[in-house]
Protein backbone atom coordinates (compact mmCIF):
# COMPACT_ATOMS: atom_id res chain seq x y z
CA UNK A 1 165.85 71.88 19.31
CA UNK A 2 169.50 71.11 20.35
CA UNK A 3 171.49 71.10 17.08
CA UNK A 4 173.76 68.06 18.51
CA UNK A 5 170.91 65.85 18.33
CA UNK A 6 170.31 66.44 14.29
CA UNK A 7 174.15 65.50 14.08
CA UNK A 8 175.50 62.22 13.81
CA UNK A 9 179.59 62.63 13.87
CA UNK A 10 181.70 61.60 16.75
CA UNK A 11 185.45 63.35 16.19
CA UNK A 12 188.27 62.08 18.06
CA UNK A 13 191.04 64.13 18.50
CA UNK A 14 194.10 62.27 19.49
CA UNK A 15 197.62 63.62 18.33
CA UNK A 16 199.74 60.16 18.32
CA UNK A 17 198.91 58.39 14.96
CA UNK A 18 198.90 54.91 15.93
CA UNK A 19 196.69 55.68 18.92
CA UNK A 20 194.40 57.60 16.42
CA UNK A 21 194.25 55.07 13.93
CA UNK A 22 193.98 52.00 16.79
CA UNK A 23 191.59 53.90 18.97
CA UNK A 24 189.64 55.15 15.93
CA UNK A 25 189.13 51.84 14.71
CA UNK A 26 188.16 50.19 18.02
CA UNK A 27 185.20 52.69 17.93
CA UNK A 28 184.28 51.75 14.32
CA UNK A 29 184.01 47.92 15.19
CA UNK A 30 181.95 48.70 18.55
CA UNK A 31 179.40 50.97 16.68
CA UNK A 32 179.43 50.35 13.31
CA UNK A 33 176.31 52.45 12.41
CA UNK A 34 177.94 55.44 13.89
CA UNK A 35 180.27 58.07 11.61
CA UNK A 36 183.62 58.32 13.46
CA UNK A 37 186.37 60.32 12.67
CA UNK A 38 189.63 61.81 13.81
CA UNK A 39 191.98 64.37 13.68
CA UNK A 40 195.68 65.14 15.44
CA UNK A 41 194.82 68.58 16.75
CA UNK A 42 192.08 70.69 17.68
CA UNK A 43 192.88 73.12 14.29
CA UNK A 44 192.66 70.24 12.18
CA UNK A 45 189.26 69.06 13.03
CA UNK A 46 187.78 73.17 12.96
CA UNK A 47 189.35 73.69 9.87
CA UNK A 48 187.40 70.38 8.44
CA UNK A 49 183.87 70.03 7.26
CA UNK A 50 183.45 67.08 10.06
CA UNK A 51 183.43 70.06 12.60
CA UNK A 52 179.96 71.28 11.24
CA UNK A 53 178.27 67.82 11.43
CA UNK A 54 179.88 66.62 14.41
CA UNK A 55 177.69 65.97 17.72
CA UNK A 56 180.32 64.89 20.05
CA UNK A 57 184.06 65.67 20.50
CA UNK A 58 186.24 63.38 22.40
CA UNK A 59 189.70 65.07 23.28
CA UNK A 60 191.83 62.59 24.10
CA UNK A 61 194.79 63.84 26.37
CA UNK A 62 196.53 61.09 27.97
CA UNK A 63 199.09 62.17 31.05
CA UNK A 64 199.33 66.24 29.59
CA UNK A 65 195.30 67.20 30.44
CA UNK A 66 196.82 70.67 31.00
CA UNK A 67 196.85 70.82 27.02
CA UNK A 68 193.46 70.35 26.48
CA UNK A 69 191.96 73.81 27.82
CA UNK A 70 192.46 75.46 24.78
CA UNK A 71 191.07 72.94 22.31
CA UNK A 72 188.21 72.51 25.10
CA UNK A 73 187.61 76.64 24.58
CA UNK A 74 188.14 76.28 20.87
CA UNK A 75 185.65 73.78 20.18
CA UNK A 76 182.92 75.63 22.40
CA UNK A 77 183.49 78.74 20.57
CA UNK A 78 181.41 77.46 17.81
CA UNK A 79 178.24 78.76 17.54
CA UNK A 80 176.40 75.24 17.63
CA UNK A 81 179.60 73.55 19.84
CA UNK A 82 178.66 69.53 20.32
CA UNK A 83 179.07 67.87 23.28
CA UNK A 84 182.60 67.56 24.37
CA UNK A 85 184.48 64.52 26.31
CA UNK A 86 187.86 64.29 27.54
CA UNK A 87 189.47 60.95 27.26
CA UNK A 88 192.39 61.11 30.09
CA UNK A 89 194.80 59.20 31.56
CA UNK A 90 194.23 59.86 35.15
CA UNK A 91 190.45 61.22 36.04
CA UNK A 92 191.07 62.99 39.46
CA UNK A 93 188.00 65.32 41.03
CA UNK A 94 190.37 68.30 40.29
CA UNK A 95 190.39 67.60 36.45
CA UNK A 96 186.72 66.23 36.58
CA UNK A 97 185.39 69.54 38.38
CA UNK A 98 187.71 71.87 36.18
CA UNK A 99 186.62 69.72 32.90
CA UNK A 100 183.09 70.32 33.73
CA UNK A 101 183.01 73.52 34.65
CA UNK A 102 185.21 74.63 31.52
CA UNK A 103 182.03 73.24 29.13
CA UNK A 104 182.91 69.36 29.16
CA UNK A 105 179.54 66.35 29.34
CA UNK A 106 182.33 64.42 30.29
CA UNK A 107 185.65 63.15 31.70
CA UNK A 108 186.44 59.54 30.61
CA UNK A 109 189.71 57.17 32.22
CA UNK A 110 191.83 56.27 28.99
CA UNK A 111 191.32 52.88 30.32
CA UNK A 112 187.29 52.48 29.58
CA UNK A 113 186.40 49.89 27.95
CA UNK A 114 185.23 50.77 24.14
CA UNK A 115 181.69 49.55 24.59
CA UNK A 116 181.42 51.48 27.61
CA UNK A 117 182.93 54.81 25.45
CA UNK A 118 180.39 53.93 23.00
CA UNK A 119 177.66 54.22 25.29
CA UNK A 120 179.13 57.57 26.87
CA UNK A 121 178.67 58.95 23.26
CA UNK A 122 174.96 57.96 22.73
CA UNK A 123 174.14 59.45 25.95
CA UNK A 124 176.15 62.53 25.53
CA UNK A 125 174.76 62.45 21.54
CA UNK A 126 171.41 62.85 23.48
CA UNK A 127 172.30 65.82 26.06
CA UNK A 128 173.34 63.93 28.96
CA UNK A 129 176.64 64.15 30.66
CA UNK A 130 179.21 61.80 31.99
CA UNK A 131 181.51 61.45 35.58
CA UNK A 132 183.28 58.71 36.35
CA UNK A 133 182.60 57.17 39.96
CA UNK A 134 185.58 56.81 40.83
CA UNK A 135 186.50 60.33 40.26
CA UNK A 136 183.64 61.85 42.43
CA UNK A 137 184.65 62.57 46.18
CA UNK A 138 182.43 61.32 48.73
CA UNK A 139 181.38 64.53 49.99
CA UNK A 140 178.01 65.56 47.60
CA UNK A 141 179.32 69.42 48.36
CA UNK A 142 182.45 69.19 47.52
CA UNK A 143 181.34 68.26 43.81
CA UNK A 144 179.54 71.70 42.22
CA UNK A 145 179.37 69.91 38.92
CA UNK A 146 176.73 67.31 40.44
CA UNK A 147 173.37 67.60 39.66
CA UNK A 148 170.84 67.11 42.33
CA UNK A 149 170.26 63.48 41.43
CA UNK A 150 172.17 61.14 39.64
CA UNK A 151 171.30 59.58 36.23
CA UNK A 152 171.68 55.40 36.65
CA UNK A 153 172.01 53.41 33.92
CA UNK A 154 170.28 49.64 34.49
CA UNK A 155 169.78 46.87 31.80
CA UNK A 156 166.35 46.09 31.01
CA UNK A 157 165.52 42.50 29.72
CA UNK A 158 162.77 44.38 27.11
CA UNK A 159 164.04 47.75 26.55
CA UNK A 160 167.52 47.39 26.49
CA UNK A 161 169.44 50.23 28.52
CA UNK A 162 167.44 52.47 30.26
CA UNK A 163 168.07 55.62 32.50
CA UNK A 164 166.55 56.16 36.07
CA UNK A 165 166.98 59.49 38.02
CA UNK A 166 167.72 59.04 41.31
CA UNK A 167 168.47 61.05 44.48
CA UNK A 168 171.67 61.13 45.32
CA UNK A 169 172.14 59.56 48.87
């Protein structure tokens, strides 16, 4: 069994205070039965207890994503690493296809909505992964990260949110 999904911890690891403490809390209010937490560097959150119980890592690395391939190798150095998402400024194919093939479930634009992040984690909490549309290029082959279908995510009067596999076209 996948260790991530016997772990309930979401770490954020943001290195501007405010935008910690602001992001940090945004999270809290959209899932409230979730355990968030966050730390200003990648060092902070291994040295912490959090790192053991955490399922899902967002880095966040605003308009610098060329500092985040350490902490990205850092973090999946652990022997039971979680699932890791980068929270960045601009999501371009060239940092989504790097990101992914470097370890990441997935790239997210800074400017997501929370509810939308929150949902990213419970599907990355649960194995999936994560790629914006907008970063994907049109051509199928020029994306090596994409699976050979795509997972869709529909509303469901009854069951809520619900994922459908579906060939890519």
């Amino acid at each position: 069994m996948d260790k991530r999904r016997t772990r309930h911890l979401v770490a954020l690891i943001e290195g501007g205070p405010a935008l910690r403490a602001q992001t940090i809390a945004a999270l809290r209010a959209a899932a409230p039965r979730r355990r968030f937490c966050a730390f200003a560097d990648i060092a902070a959150w291994d040295r912490d207890a959090a790192a053991l119980e955490t399922s899902v890592l967002i880095l966040s690395v605003g308009s610098a994503p060329d500092d985040i391939w350490d902490s990205l190798h850092r973090a999946q150095d652990r022997p039971a690493p979680p699932a890791i998402a980068i929270l960045a400024a601009s999501c371009g194919a060239d940092l989504v296809g790097r990101a992914m093939n470097c370890g990441a479930s997935a790239v997210l634009p800074a400017g997501l909505a929370v509810e939308v992040i929150v949902r990213v984690v419970e599907l990355l909490a649960a194995g999936g992964t994560f790629v914006p549309a907008s970063a994907q290029p049109q051509d199928v082959a020029a994306r090596p990260w994409a699976p050979a279908v795509e997972l869709r995510t529909e509303i469901d009067a009854c069951d809520g949110w619900r994922l459908d596999r579906q060939p890519l076209s």
